[in-house]
N, C-alpha and C. Protein backbone atom coordinates (compact mmCIF):
# COMPACT_ATOMS: atom_id res chain seq x y z
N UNK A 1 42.92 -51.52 -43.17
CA UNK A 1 41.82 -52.48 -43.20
C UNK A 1 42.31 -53.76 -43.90
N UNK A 2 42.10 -55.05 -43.65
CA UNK A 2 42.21 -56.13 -43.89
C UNK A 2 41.73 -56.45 -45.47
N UNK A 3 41.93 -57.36 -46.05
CA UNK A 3 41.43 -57.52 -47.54
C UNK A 3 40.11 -58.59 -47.47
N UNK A 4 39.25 -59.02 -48.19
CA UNK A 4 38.76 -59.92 -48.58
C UNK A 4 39.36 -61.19 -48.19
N UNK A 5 40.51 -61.66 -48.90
CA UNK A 5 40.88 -63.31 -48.30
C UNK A 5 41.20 -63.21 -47.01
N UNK A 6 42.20 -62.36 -46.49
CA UNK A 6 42.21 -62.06 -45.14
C UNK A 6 41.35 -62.30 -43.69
N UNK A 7 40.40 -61.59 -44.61
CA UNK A 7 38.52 -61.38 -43.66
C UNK A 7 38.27 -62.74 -43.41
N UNK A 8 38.18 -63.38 -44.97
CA UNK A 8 37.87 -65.26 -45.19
C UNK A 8 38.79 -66.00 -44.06
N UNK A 9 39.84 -65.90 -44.57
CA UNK A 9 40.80 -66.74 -43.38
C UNK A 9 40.32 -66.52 -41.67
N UNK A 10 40.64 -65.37 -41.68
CA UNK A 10 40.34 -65.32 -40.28
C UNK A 10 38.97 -65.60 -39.83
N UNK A 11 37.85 -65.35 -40.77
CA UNK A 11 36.44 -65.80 -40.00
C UNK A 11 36.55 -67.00 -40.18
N UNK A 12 37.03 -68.14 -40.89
CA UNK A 12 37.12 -69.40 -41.01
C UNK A 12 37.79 -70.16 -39.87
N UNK A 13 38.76 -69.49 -39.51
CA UNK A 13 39.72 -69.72 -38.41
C UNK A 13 39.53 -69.69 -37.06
N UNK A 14 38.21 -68.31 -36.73
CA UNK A 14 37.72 -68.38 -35.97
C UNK A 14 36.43 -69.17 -35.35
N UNK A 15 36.18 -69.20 -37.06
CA UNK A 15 34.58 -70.19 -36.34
C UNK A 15 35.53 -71.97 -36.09
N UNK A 16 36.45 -72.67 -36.64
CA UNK A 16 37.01 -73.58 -36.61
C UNK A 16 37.69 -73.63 -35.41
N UNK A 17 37.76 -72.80 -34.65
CA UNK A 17 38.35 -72.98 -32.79
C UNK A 17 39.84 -73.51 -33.04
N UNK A 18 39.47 -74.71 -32.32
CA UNK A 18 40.57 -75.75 -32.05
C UNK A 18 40.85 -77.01 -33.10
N UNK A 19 40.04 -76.79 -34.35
CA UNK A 19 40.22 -77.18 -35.39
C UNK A 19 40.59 -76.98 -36.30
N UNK A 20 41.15 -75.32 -36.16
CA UNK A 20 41.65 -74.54 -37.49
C UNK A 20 43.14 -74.84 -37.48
N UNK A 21 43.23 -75.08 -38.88
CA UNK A 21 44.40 -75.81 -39.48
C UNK A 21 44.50 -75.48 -40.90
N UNK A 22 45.76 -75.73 -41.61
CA UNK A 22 45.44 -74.79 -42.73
C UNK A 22 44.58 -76.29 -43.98
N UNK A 23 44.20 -76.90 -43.84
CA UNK A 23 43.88 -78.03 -44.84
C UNK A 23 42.22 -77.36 -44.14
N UNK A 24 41.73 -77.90 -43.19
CA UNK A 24 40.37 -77.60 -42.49
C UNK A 24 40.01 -76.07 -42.64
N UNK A 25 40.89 -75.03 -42.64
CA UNK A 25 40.39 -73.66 -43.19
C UNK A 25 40.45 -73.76 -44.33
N UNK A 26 41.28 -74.14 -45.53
CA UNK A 26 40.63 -74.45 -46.43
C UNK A 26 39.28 -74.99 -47.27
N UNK A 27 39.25 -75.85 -46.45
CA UNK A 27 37.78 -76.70 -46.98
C UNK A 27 36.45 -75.71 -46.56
N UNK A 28 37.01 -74.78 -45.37
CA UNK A 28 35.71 -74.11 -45.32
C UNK A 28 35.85 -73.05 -46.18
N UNK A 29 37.13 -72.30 -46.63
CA UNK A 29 36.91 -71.21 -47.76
C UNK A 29 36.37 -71.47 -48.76
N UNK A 30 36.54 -72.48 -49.51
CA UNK A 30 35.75 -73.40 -50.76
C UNK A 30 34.32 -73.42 -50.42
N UNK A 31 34.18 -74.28 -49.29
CA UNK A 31 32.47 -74.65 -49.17
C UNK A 31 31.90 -73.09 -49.09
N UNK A 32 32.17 -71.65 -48.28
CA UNK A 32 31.46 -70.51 -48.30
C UNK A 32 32.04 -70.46 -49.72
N UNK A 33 33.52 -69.94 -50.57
CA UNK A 33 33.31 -69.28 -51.95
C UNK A 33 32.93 -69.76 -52.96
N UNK A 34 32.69 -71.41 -52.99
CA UNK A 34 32.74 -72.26 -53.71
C UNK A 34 33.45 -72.17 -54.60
N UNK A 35 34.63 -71.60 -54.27
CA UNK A 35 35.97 -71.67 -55.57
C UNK A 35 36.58 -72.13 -55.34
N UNK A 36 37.97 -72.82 -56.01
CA UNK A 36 39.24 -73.40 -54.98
C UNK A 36 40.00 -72.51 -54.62
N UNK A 37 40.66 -72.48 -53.14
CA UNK A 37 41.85 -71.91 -52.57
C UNK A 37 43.05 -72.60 -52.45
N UNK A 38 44.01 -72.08 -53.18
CA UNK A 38 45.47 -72.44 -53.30
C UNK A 38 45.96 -72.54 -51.92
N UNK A 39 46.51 -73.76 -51.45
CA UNK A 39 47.53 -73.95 -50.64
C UNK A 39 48.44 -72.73 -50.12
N UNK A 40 48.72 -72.37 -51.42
CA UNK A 40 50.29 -71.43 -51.12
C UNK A 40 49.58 -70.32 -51.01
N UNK A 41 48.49 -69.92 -51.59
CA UNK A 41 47.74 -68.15 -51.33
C UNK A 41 47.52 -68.47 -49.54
N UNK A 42 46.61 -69.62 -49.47
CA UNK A 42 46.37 -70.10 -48.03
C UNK A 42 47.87 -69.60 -47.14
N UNK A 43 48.48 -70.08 -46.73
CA UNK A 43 49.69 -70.49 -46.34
C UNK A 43 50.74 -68.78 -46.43
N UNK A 44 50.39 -68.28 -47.97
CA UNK A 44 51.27 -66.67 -48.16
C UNK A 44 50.18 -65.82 -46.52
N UNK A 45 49.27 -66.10 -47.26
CA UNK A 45 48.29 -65.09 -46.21
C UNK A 45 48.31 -65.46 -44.93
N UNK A 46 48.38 -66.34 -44.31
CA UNK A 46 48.39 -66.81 -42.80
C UNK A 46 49.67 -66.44 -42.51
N UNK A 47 51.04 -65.88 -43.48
CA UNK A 47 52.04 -65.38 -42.80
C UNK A 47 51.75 -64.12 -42.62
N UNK A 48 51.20 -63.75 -43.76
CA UNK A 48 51.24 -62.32 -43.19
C UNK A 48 50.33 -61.88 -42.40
N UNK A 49 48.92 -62.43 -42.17
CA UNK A 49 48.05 -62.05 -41.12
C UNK A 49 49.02 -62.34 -39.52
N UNK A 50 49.98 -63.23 -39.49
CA UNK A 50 50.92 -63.42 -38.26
C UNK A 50 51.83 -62.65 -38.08
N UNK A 51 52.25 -61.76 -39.33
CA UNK A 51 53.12 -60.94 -38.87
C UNK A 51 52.72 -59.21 -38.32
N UNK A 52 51.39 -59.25 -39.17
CA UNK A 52 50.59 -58.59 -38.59
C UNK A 52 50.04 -58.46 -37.22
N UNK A 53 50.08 -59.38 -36.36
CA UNK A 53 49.68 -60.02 -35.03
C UNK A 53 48.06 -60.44 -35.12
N UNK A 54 47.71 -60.37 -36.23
CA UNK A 54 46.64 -60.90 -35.93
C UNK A 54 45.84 -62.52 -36.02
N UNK A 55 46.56 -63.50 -36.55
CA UNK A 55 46.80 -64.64 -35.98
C UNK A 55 47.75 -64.82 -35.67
N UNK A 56 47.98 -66.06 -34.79
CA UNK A 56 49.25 -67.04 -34.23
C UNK A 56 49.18 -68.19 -34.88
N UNK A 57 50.17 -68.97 -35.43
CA UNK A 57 50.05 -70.20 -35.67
C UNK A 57 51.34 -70.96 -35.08
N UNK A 58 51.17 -71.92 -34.94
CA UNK A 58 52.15 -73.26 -34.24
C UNK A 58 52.48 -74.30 -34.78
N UNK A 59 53.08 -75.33 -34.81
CA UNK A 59 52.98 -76.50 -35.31
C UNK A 59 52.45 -77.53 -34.13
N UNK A 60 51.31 -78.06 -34.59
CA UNK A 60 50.84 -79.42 -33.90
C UNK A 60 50.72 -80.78 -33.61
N UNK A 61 50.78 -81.33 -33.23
CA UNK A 61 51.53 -82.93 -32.97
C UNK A 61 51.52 -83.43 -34.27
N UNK A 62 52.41 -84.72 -34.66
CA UNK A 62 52.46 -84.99 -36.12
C UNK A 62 51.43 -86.40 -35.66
N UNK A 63 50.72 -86.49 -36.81
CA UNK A 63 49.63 -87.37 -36.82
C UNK A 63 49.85 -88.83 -37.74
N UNK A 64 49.59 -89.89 -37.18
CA UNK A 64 49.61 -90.93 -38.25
C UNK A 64 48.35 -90.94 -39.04
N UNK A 65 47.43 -90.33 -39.41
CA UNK A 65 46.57 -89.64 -40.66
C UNK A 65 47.86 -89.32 -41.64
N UNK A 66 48.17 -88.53 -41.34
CA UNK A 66 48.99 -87.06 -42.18
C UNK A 66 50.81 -88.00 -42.39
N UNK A 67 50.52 -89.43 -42.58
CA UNK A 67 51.89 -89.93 -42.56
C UNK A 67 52.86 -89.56 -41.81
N UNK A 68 52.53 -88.84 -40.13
CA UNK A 68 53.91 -88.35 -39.61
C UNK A 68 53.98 -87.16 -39.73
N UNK A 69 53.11 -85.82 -40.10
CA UNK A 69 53.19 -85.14 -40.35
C UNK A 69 52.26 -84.22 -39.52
N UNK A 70 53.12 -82.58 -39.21
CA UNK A 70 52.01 -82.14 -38.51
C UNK A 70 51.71 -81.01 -38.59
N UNK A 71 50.23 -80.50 -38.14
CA UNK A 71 49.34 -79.80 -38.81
C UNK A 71 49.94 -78.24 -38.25
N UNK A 72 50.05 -77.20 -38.93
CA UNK A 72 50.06 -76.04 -38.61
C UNK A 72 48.90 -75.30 -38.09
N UNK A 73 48.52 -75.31 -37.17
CA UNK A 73 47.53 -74.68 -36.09
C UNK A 73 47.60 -72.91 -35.99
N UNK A 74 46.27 -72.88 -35.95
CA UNK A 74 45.73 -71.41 -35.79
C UNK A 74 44.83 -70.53 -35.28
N UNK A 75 44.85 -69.77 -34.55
CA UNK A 75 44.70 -68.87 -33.62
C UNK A 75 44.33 -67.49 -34.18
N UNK A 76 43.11 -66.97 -34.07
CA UNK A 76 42.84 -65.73 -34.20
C UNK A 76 42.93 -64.54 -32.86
N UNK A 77 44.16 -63.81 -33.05
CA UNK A 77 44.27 -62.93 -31.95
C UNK A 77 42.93 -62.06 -31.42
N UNK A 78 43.20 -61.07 -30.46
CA UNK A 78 42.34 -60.14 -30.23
C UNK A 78 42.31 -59.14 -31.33
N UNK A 79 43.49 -58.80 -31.39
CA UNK A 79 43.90 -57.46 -33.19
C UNK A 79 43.16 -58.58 -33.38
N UNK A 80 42.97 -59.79 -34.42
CA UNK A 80 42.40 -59.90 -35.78
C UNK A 80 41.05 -59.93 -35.35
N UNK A 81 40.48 -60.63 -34.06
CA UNK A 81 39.32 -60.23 -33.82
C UNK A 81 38.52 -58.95 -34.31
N UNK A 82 38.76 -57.70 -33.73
CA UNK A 82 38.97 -56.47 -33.67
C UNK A 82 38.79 -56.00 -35.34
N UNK A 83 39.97 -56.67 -36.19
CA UNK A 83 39.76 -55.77 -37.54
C UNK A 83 38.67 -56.68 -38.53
N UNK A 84 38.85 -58.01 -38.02
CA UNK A 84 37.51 -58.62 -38.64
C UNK A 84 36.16 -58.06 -38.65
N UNK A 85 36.19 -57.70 -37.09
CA UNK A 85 34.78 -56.96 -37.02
C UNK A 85 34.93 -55.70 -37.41
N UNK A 86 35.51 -54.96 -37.85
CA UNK A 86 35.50 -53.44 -38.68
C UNK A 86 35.25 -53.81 -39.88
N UNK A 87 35.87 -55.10 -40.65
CA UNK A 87 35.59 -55.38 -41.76
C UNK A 87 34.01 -55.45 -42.41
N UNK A 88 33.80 -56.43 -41.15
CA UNK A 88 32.78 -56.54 -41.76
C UNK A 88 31.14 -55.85 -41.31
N UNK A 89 31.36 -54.83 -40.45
CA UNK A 89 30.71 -53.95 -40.60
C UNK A 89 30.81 -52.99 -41.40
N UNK A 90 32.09 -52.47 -42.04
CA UNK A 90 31.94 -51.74 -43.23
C UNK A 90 31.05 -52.34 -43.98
N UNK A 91 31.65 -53.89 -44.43
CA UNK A 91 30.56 -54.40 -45.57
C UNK A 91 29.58 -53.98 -45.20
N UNK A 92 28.69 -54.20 -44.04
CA UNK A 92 27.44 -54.79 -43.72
C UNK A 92 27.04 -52.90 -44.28
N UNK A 93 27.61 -52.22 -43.37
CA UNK A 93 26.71 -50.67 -43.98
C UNK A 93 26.77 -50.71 -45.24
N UNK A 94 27.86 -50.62 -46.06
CA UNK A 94 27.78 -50.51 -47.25
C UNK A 94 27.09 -51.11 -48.14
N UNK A 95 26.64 -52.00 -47.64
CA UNK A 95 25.83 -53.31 -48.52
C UNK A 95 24.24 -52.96 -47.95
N UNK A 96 23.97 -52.20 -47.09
CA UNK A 96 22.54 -52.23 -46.51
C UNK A 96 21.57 -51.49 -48.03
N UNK A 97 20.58 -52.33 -47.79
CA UNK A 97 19.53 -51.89 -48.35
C UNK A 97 19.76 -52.75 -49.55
N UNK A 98 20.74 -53.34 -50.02
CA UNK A 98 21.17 -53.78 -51.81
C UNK A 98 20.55 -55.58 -51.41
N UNK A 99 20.09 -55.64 -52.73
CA UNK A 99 19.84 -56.82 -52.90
C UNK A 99 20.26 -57.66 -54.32
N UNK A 100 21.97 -58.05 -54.37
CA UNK A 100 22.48 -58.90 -55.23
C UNK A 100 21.62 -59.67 -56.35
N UNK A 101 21.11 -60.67 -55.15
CA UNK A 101 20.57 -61.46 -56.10
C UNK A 101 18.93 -61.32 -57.03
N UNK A 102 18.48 -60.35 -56.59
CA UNK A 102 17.75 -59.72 -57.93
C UNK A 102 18.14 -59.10 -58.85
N UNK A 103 19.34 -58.46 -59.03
CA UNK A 103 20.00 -57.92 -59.59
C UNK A 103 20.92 -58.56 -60.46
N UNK A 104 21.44 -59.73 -60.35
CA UNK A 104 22.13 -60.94 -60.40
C UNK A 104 22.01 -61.50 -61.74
N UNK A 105 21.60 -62.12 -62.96
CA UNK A 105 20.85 -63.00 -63.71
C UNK A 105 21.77 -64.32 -63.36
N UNK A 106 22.71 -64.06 -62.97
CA UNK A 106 23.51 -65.59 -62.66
C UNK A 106 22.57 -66.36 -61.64
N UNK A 107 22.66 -65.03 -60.81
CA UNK A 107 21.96 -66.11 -59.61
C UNK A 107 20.00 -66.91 -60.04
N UNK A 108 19.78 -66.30 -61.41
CA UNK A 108 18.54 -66.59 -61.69
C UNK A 108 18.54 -68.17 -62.58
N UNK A 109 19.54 -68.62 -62.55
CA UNK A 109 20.19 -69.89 -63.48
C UNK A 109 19.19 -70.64 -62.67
């Protein structure tokens, strides 16, 4: 089974289509965890979810945005499809019936 950041990357990757890139999957791991994600955790994990087969990534045209530089592009396979959704139906059973944020006092701030 896939881990937590794993799960993140790839649902980020997937909802981002033809926009997923590792700067743009970033910004969406932050906006859902609202924590920061490291570049290099970013970047460690997208190798190994590729060597896994469950993304592909490429390099994509170099952009005069990015000074000449170009974006590493990404692709969620069918495998990562596949273990995403095991993922997160485990969660979802496991989590049925619980309600966090009553339980929470953070979330009562």
């Amino acid at each position: 089974m896939i881990g937590e950041f794993e799960y993140l990357l790839i649902a980020a990757s997937h909802r981002l289509g033809e926009d997923a890139y590792g700067a743009s999957i970033r910004r969406e791991v932050e906006a859902a965890t609202e924590r920061p994600c490291s570049i290099g955790s970013l970047y460690t994990t997208l190798d190994r979810l590729e060597a896994k087969g469950l993304v592909t990534t490429w390099m994509g045209e170099a952009t005069s945005q990015r000074g000449g530089r170009a974006k590493r592009m990404v692709t969620v396979t069918a495998k990562g499809i596949e273990a995403a959704s095991i993922f997160y139906r485990a969660i979802s059973k496991v989590s049925r019936d619980i309600s966090w944020e009553a339980q929470c006092p953070l979330s009562q701030e």
